[in-house]
PDB file of N, CA and C in Angstrom:
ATOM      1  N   UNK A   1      85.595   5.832   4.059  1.00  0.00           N
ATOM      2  CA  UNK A   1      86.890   5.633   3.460  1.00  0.00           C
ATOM      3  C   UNK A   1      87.218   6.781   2.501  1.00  0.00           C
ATOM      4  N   UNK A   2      86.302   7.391   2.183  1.00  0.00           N
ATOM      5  CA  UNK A   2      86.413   8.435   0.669  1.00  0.00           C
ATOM      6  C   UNK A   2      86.720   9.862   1.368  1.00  0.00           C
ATOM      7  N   UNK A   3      86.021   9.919   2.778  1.00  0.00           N
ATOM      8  CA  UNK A   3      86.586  11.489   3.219  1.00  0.00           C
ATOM      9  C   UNK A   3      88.096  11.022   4.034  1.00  0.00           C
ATOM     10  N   UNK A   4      88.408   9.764   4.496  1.00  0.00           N
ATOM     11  CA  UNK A   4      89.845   9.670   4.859  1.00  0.00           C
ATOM     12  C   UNK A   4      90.863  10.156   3.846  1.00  0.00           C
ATOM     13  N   UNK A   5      90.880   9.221   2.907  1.00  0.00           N
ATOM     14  CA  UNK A   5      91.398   9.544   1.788  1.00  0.00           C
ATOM     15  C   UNK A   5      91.334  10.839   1.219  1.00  0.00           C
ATOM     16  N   UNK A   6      91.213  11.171   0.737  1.00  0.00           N
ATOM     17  CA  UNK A   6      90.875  12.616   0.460  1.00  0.00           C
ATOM     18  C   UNK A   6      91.638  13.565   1.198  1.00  0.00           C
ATOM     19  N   UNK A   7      91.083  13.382   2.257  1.00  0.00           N
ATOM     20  CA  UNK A   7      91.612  14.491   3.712  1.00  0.00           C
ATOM     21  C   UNK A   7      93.223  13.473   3.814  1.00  0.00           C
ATOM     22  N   UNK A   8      93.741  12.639   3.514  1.00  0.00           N
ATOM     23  CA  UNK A   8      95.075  12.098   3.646  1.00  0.00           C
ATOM     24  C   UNK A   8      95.984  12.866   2.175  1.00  0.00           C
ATOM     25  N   UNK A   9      95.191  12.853   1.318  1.00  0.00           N
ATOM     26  CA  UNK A   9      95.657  13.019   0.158  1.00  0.00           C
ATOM     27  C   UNK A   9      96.651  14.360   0.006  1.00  0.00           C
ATOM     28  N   UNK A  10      95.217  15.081   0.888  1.00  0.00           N
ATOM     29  CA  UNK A  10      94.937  16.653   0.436  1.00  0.00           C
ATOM     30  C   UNK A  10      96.718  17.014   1.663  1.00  0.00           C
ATOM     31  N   UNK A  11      96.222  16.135   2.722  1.00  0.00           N
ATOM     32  CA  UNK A  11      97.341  16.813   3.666  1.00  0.00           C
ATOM     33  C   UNK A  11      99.191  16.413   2.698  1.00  0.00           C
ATOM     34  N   UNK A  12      99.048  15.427   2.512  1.00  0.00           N
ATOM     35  CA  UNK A  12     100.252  15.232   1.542  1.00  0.00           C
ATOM     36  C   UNK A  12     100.671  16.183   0.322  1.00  0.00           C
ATOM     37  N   UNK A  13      99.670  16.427  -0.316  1.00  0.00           N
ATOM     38  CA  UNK A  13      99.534  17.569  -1.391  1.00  0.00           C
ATOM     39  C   UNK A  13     100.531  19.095  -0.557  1.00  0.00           C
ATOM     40  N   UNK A  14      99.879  19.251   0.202  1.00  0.00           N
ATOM     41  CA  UNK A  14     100.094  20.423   0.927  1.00  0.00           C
ATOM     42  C   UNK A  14     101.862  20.828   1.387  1.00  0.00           C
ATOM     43  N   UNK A  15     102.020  19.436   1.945  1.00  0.00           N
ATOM     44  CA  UNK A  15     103.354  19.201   2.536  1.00  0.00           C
ATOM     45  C   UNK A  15     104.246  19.334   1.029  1.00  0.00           C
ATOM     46  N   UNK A  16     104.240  18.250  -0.046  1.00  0.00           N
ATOM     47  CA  UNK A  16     104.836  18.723  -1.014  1.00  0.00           C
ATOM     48  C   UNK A  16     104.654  20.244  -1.939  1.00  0.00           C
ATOM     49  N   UNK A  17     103.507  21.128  -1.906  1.00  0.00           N
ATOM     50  CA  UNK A  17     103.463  22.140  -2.140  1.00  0.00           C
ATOM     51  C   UNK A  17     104.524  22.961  -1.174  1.00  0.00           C
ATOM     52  N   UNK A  18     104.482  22.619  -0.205  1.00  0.00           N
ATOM     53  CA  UNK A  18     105.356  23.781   1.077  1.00  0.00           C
ATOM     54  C   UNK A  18     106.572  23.029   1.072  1.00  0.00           C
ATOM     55  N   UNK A  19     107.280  22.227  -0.006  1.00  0.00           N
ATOM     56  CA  UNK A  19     108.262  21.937  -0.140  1.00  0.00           C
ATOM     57  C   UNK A  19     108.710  21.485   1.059  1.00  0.00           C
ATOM     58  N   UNK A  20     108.237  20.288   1.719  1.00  0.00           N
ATOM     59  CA  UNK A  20     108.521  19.692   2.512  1.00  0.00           C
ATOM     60  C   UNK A  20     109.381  18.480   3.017  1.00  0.00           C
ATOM     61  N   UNK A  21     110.537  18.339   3.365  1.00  0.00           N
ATOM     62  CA  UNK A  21     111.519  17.338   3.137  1.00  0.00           C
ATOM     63  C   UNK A  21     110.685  16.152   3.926  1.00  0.00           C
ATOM     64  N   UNK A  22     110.302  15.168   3.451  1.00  0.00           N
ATOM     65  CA  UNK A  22     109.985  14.064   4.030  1.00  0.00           C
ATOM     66  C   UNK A  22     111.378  13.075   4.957  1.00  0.00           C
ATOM     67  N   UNK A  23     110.678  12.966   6.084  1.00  0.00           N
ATOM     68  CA  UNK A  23     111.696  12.117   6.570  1.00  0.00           C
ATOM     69  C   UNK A  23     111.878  10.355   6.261  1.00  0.00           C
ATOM     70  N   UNK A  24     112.609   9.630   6.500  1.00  0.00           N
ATOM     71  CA  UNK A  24     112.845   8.305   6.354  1.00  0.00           C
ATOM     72  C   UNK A  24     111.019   7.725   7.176  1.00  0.00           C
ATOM     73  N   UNK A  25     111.017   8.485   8.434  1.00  0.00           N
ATOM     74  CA  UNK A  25     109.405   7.952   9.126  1.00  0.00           C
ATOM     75  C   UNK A  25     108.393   7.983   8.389  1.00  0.00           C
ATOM     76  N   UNK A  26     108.013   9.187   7.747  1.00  0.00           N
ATOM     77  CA  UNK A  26     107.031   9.641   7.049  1.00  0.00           C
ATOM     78  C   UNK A  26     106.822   8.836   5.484  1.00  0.00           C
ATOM     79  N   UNK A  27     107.852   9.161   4.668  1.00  0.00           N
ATOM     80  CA  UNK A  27     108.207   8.060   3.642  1.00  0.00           C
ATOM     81  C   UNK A  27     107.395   6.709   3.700  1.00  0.00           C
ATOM     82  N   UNK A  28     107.774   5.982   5.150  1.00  0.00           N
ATOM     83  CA  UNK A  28     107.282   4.503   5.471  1.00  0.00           C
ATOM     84  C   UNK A  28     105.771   4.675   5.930  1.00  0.00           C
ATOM     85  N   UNK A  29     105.492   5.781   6.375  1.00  0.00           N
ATOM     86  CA  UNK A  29     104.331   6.029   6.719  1.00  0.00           C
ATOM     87  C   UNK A  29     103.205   6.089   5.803  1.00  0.00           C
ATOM     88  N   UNK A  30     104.135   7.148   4.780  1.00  0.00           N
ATOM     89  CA  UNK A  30     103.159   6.915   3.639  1.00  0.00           C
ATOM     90  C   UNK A  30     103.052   5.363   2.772  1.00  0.00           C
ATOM     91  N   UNK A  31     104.002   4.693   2.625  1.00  0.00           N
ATOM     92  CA  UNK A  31     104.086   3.285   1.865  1.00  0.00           C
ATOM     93  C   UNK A  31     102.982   2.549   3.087  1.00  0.00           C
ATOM     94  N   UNK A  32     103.162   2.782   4.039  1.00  0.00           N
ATOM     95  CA  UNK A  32     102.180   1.628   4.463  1.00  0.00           C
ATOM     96  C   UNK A  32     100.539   2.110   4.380  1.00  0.00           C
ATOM     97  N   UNK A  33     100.400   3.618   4.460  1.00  0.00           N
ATOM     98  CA  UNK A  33      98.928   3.602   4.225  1.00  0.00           C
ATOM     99  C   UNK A  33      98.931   3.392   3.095  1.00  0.00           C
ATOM    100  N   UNK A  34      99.625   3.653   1.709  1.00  0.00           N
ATOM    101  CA  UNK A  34      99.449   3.339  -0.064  1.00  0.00           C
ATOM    102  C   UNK A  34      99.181   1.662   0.403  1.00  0.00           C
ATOM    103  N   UNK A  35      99.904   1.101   0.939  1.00  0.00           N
ATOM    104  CA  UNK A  35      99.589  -0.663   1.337  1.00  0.00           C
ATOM    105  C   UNK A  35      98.138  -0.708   1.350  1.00  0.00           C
ATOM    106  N   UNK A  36      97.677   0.203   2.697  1.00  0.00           N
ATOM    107  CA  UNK A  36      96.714  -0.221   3.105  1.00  0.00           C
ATOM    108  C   UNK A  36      95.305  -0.200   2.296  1.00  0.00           C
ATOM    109  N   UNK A  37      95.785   0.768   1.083  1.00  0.00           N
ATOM    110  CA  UNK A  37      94.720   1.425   0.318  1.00  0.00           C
ATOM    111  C   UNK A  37      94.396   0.531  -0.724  1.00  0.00           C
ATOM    112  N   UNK A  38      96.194  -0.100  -1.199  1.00  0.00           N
ATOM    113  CA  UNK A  38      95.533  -0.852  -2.099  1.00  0.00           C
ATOM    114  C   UNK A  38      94.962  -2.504  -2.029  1.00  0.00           C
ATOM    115  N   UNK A  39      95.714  -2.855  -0.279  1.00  0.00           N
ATOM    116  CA  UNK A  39      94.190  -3.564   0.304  1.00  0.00           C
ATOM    117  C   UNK A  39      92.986  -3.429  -0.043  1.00  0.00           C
ATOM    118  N   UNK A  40      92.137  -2.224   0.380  1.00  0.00           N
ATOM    119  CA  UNK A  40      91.117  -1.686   0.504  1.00  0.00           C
ATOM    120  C   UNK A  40      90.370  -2.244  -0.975  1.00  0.00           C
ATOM    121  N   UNK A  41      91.362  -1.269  -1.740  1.00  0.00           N
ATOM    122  CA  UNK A  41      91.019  -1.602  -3.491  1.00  0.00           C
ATOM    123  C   UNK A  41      90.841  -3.024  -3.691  1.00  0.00           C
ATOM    124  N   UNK A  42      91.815  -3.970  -3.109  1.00  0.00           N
ATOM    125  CA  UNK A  42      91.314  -5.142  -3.745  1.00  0.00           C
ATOM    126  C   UNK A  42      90.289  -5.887  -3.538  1.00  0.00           C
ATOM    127  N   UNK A  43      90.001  -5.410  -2.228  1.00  0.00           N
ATOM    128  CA  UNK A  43      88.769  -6.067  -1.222  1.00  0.00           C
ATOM    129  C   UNK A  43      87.362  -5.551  -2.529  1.00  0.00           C
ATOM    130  N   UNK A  44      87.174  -4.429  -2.902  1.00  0.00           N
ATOM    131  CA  UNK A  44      86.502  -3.825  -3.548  1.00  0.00           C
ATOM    132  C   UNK A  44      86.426  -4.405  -4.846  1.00  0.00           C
ATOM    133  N   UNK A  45      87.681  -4.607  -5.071  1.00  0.00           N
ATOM    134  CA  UNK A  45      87.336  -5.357  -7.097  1.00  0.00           C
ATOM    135  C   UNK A  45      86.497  -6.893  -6.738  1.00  0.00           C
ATOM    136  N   UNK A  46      87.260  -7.482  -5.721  1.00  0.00           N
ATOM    137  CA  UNK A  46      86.739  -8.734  -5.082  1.00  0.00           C
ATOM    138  C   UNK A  46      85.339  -8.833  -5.576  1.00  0.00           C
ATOM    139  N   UNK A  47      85.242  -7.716  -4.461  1.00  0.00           N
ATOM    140  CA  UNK A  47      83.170  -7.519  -4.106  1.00  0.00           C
ATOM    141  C   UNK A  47      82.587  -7.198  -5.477  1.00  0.00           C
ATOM    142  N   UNK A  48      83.317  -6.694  -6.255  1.00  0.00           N
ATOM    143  CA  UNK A  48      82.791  -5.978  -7.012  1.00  0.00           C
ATOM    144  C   UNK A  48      82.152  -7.492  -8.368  1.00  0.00           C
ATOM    145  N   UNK A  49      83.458  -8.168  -8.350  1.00  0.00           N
ATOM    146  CA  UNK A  49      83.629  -8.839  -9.595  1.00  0.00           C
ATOM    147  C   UNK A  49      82.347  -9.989  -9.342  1.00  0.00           C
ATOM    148  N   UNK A  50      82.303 -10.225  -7.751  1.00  0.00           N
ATOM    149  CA  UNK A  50      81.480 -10.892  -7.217  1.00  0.00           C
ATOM    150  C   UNK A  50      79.838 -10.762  -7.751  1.00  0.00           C
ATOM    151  N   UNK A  51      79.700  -9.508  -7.595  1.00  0.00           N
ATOM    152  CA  UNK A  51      78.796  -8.728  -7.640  1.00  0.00           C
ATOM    153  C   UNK A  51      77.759  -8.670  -9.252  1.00  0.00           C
ATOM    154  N   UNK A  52      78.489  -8.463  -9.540  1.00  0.00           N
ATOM    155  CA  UNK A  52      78.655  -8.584 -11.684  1.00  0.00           C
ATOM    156  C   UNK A  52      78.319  -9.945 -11.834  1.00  0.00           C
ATOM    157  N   UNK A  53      79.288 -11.262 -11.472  1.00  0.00           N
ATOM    158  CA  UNK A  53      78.843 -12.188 -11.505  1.00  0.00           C
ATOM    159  C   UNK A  53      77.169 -12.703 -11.415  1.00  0.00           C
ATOM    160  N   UNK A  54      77.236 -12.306 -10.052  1.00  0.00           N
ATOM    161  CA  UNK A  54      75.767 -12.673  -9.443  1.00  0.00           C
ATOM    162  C   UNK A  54      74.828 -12.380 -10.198  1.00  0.00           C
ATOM    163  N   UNK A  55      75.254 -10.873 -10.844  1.00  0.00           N
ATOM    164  CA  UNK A  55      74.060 -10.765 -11.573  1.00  0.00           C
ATOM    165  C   UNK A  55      73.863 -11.060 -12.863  1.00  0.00           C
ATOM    166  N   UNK A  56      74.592 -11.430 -13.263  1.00  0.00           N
ATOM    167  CA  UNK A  56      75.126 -11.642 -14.573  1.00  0.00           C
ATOM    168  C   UNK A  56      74.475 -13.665 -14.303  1.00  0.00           C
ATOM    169  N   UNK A  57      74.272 -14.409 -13.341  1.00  0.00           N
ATOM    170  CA  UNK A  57      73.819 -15.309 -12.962  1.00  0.00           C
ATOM    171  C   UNK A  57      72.033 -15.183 -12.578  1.00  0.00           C
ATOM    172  N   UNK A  58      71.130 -14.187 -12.046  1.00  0.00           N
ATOM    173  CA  UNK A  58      70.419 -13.987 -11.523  1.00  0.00           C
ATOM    174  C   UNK A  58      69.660 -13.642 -13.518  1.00  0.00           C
ATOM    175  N   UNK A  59      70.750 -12.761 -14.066  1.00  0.00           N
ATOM    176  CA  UNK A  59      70.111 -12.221 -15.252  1.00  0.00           C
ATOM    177  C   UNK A  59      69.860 -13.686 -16.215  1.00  0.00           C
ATOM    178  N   UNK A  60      70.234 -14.585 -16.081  1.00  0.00           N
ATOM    179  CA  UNK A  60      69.749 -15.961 -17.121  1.00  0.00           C
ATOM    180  C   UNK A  60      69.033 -16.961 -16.247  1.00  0.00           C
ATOM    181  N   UNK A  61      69.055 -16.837 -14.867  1.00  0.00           N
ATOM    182  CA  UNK A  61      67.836 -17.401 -14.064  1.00  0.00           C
ATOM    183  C   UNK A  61      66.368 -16.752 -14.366  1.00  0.00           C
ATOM    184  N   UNK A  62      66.712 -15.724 -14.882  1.00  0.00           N
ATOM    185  CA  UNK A  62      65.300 -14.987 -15.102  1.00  0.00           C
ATOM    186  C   UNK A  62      64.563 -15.300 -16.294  1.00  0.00           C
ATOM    187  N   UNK A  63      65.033 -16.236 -16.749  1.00  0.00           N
ATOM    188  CA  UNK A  63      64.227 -16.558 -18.187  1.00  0.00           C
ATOM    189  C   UNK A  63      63.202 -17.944 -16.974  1.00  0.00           C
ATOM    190  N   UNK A  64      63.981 -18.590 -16.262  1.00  0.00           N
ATOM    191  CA  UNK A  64      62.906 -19.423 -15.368  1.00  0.00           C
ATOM    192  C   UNK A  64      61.724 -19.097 -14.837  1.00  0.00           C
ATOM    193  N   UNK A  65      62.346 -18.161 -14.159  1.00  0.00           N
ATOM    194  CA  UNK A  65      61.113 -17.298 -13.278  1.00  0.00           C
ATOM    195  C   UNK A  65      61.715 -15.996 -13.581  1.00  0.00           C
ATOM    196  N   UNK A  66      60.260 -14.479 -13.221  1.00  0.00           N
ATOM    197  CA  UNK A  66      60.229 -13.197 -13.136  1.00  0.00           C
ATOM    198  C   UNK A  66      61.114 -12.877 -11.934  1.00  0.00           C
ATOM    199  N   UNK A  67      60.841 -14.024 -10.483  1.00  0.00           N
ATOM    200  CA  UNK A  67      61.726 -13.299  -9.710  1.00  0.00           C
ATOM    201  C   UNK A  67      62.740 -12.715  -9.599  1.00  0.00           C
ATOM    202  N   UNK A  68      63.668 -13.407 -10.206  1.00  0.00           N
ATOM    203  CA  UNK A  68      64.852 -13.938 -10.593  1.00  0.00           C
ATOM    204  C   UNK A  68      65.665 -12.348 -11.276  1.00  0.00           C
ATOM    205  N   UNK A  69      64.439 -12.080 -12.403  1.00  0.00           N
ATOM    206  CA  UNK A  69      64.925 -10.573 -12.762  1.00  0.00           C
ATOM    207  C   UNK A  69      64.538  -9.409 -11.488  1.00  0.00           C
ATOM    208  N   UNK A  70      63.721  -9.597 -10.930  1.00  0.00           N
ATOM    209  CA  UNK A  70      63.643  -8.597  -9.749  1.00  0.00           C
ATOM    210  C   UNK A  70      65.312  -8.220  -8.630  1.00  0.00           C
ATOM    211  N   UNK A  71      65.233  -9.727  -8.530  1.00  0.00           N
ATOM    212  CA  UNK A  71      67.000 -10.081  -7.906  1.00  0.00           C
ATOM    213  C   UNK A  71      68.286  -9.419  -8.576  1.00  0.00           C
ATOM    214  N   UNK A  72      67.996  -9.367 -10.205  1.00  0.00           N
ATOM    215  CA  UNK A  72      69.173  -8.712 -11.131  1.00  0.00           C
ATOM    216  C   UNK A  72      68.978  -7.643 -10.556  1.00  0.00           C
ATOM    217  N   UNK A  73      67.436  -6.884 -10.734  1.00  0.00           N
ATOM    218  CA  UNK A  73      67.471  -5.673 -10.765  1.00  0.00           C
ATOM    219  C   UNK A  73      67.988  -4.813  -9.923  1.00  0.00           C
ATOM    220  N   UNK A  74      67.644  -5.694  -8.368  1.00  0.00           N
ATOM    221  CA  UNK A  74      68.311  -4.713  -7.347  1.00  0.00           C
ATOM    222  C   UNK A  74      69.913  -5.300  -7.497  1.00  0.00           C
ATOM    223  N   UNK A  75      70.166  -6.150  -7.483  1.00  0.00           N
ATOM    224  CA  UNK A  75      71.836  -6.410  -8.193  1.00  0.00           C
ATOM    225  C   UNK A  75      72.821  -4.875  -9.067  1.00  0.00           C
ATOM    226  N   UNK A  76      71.999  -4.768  -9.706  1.00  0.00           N
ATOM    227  CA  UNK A  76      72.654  -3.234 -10.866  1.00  0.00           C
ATOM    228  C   UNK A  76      72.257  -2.306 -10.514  1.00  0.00           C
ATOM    229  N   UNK A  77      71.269  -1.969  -9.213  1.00  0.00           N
ATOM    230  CA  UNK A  77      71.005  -1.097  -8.478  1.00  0.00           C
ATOM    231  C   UNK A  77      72.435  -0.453  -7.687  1.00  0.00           C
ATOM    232  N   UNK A  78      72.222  -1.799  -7.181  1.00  0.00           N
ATOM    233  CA  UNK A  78      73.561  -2.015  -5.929  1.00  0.00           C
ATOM    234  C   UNK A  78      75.259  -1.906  -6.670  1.00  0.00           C
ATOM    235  N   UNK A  79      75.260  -2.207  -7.836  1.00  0.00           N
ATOM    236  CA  UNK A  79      76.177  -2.494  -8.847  1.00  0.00           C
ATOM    237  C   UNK A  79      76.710  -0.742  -9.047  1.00  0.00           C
ATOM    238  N   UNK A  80      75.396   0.083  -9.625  1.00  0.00           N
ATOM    239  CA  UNK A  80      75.678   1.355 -10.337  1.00  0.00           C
ATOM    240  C   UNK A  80      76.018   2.148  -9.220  1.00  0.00           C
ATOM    241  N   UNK A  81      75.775   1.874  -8.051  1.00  0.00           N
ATOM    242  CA  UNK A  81      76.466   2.777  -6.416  1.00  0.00           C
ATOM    243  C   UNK A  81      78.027   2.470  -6.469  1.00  0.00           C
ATOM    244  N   UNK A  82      77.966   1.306  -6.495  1.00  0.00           N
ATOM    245  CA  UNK A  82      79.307   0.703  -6.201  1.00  0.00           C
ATOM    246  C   UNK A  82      80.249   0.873  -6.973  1.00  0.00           C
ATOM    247  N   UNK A  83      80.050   0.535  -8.447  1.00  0.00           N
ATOM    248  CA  UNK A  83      81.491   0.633  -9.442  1.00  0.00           C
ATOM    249  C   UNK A  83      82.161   2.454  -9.452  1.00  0.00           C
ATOM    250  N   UNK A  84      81.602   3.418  -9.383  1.00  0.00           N
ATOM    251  CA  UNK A  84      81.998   4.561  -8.603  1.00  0.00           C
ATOM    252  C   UNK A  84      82.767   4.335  -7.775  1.00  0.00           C
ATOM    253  N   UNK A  85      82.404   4.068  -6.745  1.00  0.00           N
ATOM    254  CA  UNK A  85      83.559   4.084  -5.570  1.00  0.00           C
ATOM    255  C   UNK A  85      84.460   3.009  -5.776  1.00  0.00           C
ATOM    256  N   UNK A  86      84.644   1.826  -5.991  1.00  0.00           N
ATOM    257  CA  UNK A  86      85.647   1.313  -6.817  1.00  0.00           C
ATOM    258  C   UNK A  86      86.480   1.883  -7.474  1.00  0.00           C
ATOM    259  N   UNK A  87      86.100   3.198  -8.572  1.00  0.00           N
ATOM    260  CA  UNK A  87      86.645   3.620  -9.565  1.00  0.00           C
ATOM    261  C   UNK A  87      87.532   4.597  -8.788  1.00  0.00           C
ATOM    262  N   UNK A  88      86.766   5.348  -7.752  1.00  0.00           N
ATOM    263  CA  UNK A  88      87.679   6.359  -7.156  1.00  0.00           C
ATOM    264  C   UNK A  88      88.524   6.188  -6.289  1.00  0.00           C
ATOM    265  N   UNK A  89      88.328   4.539  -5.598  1.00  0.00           N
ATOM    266  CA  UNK A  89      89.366   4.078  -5.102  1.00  0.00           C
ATOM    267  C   UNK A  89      90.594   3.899  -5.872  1.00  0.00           C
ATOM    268  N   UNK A  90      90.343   3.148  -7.014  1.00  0.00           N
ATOM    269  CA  UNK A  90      91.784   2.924  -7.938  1.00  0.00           C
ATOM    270  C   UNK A  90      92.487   4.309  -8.054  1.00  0.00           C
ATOM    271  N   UNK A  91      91.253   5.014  -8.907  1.00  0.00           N
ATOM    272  CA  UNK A  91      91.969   6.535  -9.403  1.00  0.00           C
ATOM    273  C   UNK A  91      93.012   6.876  -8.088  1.00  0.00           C
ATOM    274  N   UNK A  92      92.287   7.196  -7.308  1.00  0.00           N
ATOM    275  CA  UNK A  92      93.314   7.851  -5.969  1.00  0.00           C
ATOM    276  C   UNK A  92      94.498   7.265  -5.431  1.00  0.00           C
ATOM    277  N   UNK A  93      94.352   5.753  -5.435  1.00  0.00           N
ATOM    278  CA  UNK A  93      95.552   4.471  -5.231  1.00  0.00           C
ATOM    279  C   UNK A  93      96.386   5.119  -6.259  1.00  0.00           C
ATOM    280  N   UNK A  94      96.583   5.358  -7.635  1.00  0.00           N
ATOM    281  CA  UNK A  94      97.153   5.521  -8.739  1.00  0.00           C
ATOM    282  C   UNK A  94      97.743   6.825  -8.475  1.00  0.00           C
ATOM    283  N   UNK A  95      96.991   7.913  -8.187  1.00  0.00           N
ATOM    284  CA  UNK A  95      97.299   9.056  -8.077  1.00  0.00           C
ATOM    285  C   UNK A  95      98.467   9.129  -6.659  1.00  0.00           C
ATOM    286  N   UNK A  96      98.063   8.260  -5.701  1.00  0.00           N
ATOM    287  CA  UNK A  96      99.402   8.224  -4.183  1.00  0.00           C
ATOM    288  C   UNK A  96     100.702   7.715  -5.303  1.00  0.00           C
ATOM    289  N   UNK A  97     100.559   6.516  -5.797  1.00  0.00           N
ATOM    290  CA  UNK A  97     101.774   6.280  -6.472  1.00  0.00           C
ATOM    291  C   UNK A  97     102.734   7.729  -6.864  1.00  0.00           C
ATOM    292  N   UNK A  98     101.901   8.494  -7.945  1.00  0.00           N
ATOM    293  CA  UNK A  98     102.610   9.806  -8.252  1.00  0.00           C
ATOM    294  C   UNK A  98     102.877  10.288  -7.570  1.00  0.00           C
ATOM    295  N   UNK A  99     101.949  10.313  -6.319  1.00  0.00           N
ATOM    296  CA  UNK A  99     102.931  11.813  -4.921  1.00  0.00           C
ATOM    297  C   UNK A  99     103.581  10.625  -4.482  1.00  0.00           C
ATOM    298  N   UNK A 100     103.890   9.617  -4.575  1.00  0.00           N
ATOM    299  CA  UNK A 100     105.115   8.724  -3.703  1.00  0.00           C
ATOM    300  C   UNK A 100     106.307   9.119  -4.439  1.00  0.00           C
ATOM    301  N   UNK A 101     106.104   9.399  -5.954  1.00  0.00           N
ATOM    302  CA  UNK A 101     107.326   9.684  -6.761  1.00  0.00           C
ATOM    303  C   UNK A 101     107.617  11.165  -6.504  1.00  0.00           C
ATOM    304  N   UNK A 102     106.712  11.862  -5.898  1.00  0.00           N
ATOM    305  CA  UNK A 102     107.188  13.477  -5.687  1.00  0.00           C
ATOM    306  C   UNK A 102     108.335  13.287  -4.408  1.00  0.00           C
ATOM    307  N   UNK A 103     107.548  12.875  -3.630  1.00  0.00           N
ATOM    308  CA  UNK A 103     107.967  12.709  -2.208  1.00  0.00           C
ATOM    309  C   UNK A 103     109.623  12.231  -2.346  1.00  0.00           C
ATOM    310  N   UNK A 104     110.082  10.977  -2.949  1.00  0.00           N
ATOM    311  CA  UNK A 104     110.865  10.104  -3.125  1.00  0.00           C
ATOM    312  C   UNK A 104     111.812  11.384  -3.946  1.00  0.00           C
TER     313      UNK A 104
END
């Protein structure tokens, strides 16, 4: 998803650098992939918030048993990969908004 984006971004960038009149197609084209992205994003906070939870659940099971913290641990393993790409999903969602206002 991160080299689509990117490589979608970059080609939009380009078109408004070369002063490019967007047509009525393209316009909609772009609103529906910004749609689709910030799908994407929400699916991600979803997982994400999910995610935090769990461990944030796994982290006071662990006063029961040791396992329990083993389970956190790979939890914030999996956690410190993830909230990154989360983050650069939003950032970039945020950043289409602005080239939607160039474009427009």
């Amino acid at each position: 998803m991160r080299k689509y984006m990117v490589e979608y971004i970059k080609s939009i960038e380009e078109k408004i650098e070369s002063k490019h009149r967007f047509s009525l197609k393209e316009k909609q084209e772009f609103k529906d992939k910004l749609i689709y992205f910030q799908n994407e994003r929400l699916i991600h906070l979803i997982v994400t918030c999910l995610y935090v939870i769990l461990a944030l659940t796994f982290m006071i099971l662990g006063v029961v048993s040791w396992i329990f913290i083993v389970i956190f641990a790979f939890l914030i393993i999996f956690l410190l990969f993830y909230i990154p790409h989360y983050f650069f999903l939003e950032n970039s969602v945020q950043y289409m908004y602005k080239l939607y206002d160039k474009i427009i």
